[in-house]
Protein backbone atom coordinates (compact mmCIF):
# COMPACT_ATOMS: atom_id res chain seq x y z
CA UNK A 1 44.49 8.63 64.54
CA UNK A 2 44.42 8.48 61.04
CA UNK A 3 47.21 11.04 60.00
CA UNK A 4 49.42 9.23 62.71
CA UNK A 5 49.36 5.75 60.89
CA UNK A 6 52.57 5.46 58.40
CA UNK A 7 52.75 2.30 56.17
CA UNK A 8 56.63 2.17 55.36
CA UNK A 9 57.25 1.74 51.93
CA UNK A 10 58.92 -2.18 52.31
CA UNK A 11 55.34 -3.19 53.83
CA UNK A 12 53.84 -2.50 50.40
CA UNK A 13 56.59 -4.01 48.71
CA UNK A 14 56.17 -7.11 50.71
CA UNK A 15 52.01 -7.30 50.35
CA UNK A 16 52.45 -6.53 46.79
CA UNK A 17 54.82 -9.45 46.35
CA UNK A 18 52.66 -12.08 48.35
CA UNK A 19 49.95 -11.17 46.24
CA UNK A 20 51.42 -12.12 43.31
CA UNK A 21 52.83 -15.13 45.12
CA UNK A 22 49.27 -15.85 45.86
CA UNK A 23 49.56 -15.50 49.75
CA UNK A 24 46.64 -13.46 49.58
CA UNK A 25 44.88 -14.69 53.16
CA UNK A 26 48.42 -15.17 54.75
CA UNK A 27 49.18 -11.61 54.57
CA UNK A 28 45.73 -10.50 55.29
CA UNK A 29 45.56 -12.59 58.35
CA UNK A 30 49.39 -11.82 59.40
CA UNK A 31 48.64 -7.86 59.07
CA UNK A 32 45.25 -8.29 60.94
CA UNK A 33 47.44 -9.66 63.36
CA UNK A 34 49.58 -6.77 63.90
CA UNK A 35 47.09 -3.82 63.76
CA UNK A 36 45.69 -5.85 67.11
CA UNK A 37 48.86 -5.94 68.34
CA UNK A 38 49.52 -1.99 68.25
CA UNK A 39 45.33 -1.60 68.88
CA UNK A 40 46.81 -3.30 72.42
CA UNK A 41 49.35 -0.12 73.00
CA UNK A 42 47.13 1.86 72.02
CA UNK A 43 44.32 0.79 74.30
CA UNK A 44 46.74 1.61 77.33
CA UNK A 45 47.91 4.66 75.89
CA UNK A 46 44.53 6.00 75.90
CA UNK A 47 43.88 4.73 79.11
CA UNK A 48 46.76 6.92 80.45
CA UNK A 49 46.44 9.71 78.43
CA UNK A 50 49.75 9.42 76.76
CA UNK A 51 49.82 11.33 73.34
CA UNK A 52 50.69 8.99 70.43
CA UNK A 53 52.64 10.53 67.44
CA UNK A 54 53.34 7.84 65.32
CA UNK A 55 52.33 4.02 64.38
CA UNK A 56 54.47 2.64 62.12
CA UNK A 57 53.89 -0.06 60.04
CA UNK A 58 56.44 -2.65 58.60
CA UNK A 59 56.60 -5.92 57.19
CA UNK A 60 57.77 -7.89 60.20
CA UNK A 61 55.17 -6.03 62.75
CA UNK A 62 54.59 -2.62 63.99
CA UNK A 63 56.25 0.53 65.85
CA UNK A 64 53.55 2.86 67.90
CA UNK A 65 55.86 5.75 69.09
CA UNK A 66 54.38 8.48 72.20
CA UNK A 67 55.64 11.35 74.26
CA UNK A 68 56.45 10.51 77.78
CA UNK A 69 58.78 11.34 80.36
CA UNK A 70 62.45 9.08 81.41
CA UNK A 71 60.51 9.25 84.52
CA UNK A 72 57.64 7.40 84.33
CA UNK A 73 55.08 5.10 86.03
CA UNK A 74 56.45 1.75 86.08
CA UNK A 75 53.03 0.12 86.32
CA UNK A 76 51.52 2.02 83.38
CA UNK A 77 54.84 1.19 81.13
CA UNK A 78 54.21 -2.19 82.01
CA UNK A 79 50.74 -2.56 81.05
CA UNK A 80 51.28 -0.50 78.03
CA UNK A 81 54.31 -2.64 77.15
CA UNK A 82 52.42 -6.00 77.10
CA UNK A 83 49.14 -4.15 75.55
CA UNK A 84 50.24 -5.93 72.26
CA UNK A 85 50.65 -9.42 73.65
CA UNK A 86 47.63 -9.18 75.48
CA UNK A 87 45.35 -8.59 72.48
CA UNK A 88 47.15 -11.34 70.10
CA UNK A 89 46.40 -13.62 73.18
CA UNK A 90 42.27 -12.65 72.94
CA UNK A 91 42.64 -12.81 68.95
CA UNK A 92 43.27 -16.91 70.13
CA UNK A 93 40.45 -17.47 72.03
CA UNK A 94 38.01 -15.44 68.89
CA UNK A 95 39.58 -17.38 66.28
CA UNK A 96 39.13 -20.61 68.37
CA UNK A 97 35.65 -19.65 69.13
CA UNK A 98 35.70 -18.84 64.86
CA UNK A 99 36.84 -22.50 64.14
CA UNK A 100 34.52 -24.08 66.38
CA UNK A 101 31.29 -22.23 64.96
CA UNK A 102 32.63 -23.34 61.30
CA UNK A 103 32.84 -19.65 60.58
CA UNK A 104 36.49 -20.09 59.80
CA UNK A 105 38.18 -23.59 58.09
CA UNK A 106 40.78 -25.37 59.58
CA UNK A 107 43.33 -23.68 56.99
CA UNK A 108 42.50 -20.42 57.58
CA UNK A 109 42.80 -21.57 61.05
CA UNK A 110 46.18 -23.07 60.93
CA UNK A 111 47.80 -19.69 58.96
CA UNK A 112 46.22 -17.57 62.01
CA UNK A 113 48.03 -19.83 64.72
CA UNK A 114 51.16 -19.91 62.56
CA UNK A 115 51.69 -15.81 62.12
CA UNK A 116 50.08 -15.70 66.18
CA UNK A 117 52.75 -17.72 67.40
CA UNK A 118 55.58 -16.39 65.38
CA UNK A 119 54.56 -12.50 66.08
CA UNK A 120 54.29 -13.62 69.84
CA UNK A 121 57.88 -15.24 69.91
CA UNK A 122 59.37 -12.21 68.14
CA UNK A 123 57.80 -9.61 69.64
CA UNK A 124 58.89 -11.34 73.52
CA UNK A 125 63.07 -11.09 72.13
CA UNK A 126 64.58 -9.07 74.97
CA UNK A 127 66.14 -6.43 71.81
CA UNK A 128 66.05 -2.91 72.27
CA UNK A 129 63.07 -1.86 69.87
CA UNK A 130 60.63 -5.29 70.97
CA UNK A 131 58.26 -5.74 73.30
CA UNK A 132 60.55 -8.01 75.12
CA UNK A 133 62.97 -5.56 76.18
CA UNK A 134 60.77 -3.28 77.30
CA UNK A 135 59.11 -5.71 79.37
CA UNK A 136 62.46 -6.44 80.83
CA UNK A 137 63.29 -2.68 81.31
CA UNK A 138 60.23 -1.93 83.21
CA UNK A 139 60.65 -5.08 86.00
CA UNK A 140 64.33 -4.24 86.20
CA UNK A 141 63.82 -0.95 86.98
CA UNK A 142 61.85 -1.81 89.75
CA UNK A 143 64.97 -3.48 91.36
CA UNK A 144 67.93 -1.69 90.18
CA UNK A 145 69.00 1.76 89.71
CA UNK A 146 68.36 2.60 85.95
CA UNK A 147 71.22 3.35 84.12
CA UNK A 148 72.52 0.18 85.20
CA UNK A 149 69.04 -1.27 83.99
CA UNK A 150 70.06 0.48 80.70
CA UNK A 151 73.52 -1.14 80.58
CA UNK A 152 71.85 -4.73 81.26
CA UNK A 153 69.92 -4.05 78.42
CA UNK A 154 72.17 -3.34 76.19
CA UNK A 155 74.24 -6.36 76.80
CA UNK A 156 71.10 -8.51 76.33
CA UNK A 157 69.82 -7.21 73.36
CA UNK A 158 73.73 -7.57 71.66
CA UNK A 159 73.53 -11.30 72.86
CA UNK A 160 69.99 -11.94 71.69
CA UNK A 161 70.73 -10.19 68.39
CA UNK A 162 73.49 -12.14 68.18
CA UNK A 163 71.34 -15.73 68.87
CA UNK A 164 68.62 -13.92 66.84
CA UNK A 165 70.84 -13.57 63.37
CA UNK A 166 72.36 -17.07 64.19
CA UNK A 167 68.89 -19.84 64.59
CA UNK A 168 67.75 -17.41 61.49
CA UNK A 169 70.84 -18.42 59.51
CA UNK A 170 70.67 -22.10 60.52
CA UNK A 171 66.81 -21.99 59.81
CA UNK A 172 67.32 -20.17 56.22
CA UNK A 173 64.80 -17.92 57.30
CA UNK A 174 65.78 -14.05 54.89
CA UNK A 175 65.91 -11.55 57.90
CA UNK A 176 67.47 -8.77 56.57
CA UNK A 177 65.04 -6.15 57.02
CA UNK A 178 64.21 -6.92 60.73
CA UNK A 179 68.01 -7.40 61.23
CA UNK A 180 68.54 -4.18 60.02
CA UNK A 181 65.75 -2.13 61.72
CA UNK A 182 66.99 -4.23 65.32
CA UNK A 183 70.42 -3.42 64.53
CA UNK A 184 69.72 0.48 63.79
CA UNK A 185 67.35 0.81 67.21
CA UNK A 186 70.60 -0.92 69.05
CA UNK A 187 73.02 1.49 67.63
CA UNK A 188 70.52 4.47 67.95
CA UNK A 189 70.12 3.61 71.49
CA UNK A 190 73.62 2.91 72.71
CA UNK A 191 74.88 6.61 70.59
CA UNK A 192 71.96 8.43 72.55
CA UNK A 193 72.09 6.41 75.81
CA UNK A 194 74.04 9.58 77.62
CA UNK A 195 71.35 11.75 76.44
CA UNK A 196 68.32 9.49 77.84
CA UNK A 197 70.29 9.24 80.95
CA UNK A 198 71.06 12.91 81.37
CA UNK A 199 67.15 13.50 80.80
CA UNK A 200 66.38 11.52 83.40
CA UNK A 201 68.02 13.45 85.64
CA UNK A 202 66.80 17.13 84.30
CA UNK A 203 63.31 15.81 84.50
CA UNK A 204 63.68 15.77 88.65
CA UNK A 205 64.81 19.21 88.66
CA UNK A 206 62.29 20.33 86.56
CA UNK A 207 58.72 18.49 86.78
CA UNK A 208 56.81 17.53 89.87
CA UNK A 209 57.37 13.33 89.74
CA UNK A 210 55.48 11.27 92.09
CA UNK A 211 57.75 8.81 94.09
CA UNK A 212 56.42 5.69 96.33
CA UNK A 213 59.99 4.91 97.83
CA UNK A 214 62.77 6.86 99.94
CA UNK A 215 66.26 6.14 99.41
CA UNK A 216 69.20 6.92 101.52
CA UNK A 217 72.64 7.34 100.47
CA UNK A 218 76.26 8.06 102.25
CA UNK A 219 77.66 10.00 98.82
CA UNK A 220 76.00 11.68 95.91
CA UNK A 221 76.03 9.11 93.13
CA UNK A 222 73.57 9.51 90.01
CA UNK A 223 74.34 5.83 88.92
CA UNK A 224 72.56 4.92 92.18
CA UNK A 225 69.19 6.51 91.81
CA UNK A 226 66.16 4.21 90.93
CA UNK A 227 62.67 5.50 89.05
CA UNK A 228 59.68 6.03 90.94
CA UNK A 229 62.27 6.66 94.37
CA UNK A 230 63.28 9.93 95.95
CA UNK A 231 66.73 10.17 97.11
CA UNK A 232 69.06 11.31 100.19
CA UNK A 233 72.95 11.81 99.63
CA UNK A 234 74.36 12.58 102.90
CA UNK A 235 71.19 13.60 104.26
CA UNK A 236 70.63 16.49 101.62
CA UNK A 237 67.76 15.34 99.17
CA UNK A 238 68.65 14.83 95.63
CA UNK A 239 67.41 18.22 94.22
CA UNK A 240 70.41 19.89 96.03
CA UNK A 241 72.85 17.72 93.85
CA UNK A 242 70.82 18.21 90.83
CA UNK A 243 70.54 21.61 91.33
CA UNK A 244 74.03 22.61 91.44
CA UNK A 245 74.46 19.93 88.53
CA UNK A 246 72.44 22.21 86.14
CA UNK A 247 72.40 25.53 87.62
CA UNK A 248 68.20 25.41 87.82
């Protein structure tokens, strides 16, 4: 675990600057913060045996990267989606239970709430790169086919950006560096959208995927199929389409 963990350079840059703003135990507390939050991911990863390559730390929160297929559970996504949330919701009730036993003062108190609530808020934006839109993702894809799920997404995450950059402005709140990470994880996404999409469809030729539905279609259509679902295109199964599609 320990060779995984990257600290990117602006996180430094940031503590180092706090200190010497004297933010010491705002920093402190707001970093304890996010190693729960990824602890939370990580937690579920375990769980499901998913093989983590990379946390990433950075000023604004933190990026725990793993190898898994397009195709993949939707419950386990789900779980390991809202891992993060989950444990900054149990860091409230221990740093209530904190306060209470006078372990903790009310100021300390008050700076943990703060950087809680803000993480929280963030971390729920439906942007490509957050918690949020993964959260979204997952329940859409129980409901619609996915690369329409990934076109929904994009639109939402241009539109929250876009509300994202504005309140900031209006606030006076310096964003640049999380506008520019959200930005580059939009972009990256859109340029290798085709890719993820096309994957999605080698993986069913290719590995043995559980499905829990049956769906049946007049045509062949690729836009149509769903995850976790098995498919029928004028009564031949999908593998015959995907088959001739890449020559397996």
């Amino acid at each position: 675990m320990k060779n995984i963990i990257k600290i990117d350079f602006s996180t430094y840059l940031i503590v180092l600057l706090s200190f010497f703003a004297g933010n010491f135990k705002e920093i402190i507390i707001l970093y304890l913060i996010i190693i729960i939050h990824e602890f939370g991911h990580v937690l579920f990863l375990k769980l499901y045996k998913k093989e983590i390559t990379k946390i990433n730390i950075y000023p604004f929160g933190g990026i725990t990267k793993y190898n898994s297929l397009v195709n993949h559970n939707l419950l386990e996504e789900l779980l390991i989606s809202v891992g993060g949330i989950i444990n900054q919701f149990l860091l409230f009730i221990i740093f209530f239970i904190l306060k209470k036993h006078n372990i903790i003062n009310n100021f300390t108190y008050n700076i943990f709430i703060k950087n809680n609530i803000n993480l929280l808020i963030f971390n729920l934006i439906p942007i490509i790169g957050l918690d949020g839109e993964k959260i979204i993702h997952t329940l859409l894809e129980y409901i619609l086919p996915y690369k329409m799920v990934n076109n929904i997404c994009i639109i939402l995450s241009i539109i929250s950006l876009i509300i994202f950059i504005i309140k900031s402005f209006l606030l006076k709140i310096n964003i640049v560096i999380v506008v520019s990470f959200l930005f580059y994880k939009l972009i990256f996404f859109i340029k290798n959208k085709k890719y993820i999409e096309n994957k999605f469809l080698l993986e069913r030729c290719i590995y043995n995927i559980p499905y829990k539905r049956i769906k049946y279609y007049n045509n062949y259509n690729s836009n149509k199929m769903y995850q976790e679902t098995y498919h029928f295109f004028n009564n031949k199964n999908e593998y015959y389409y995907l088959n001739q599609k890449y020559k397996i």
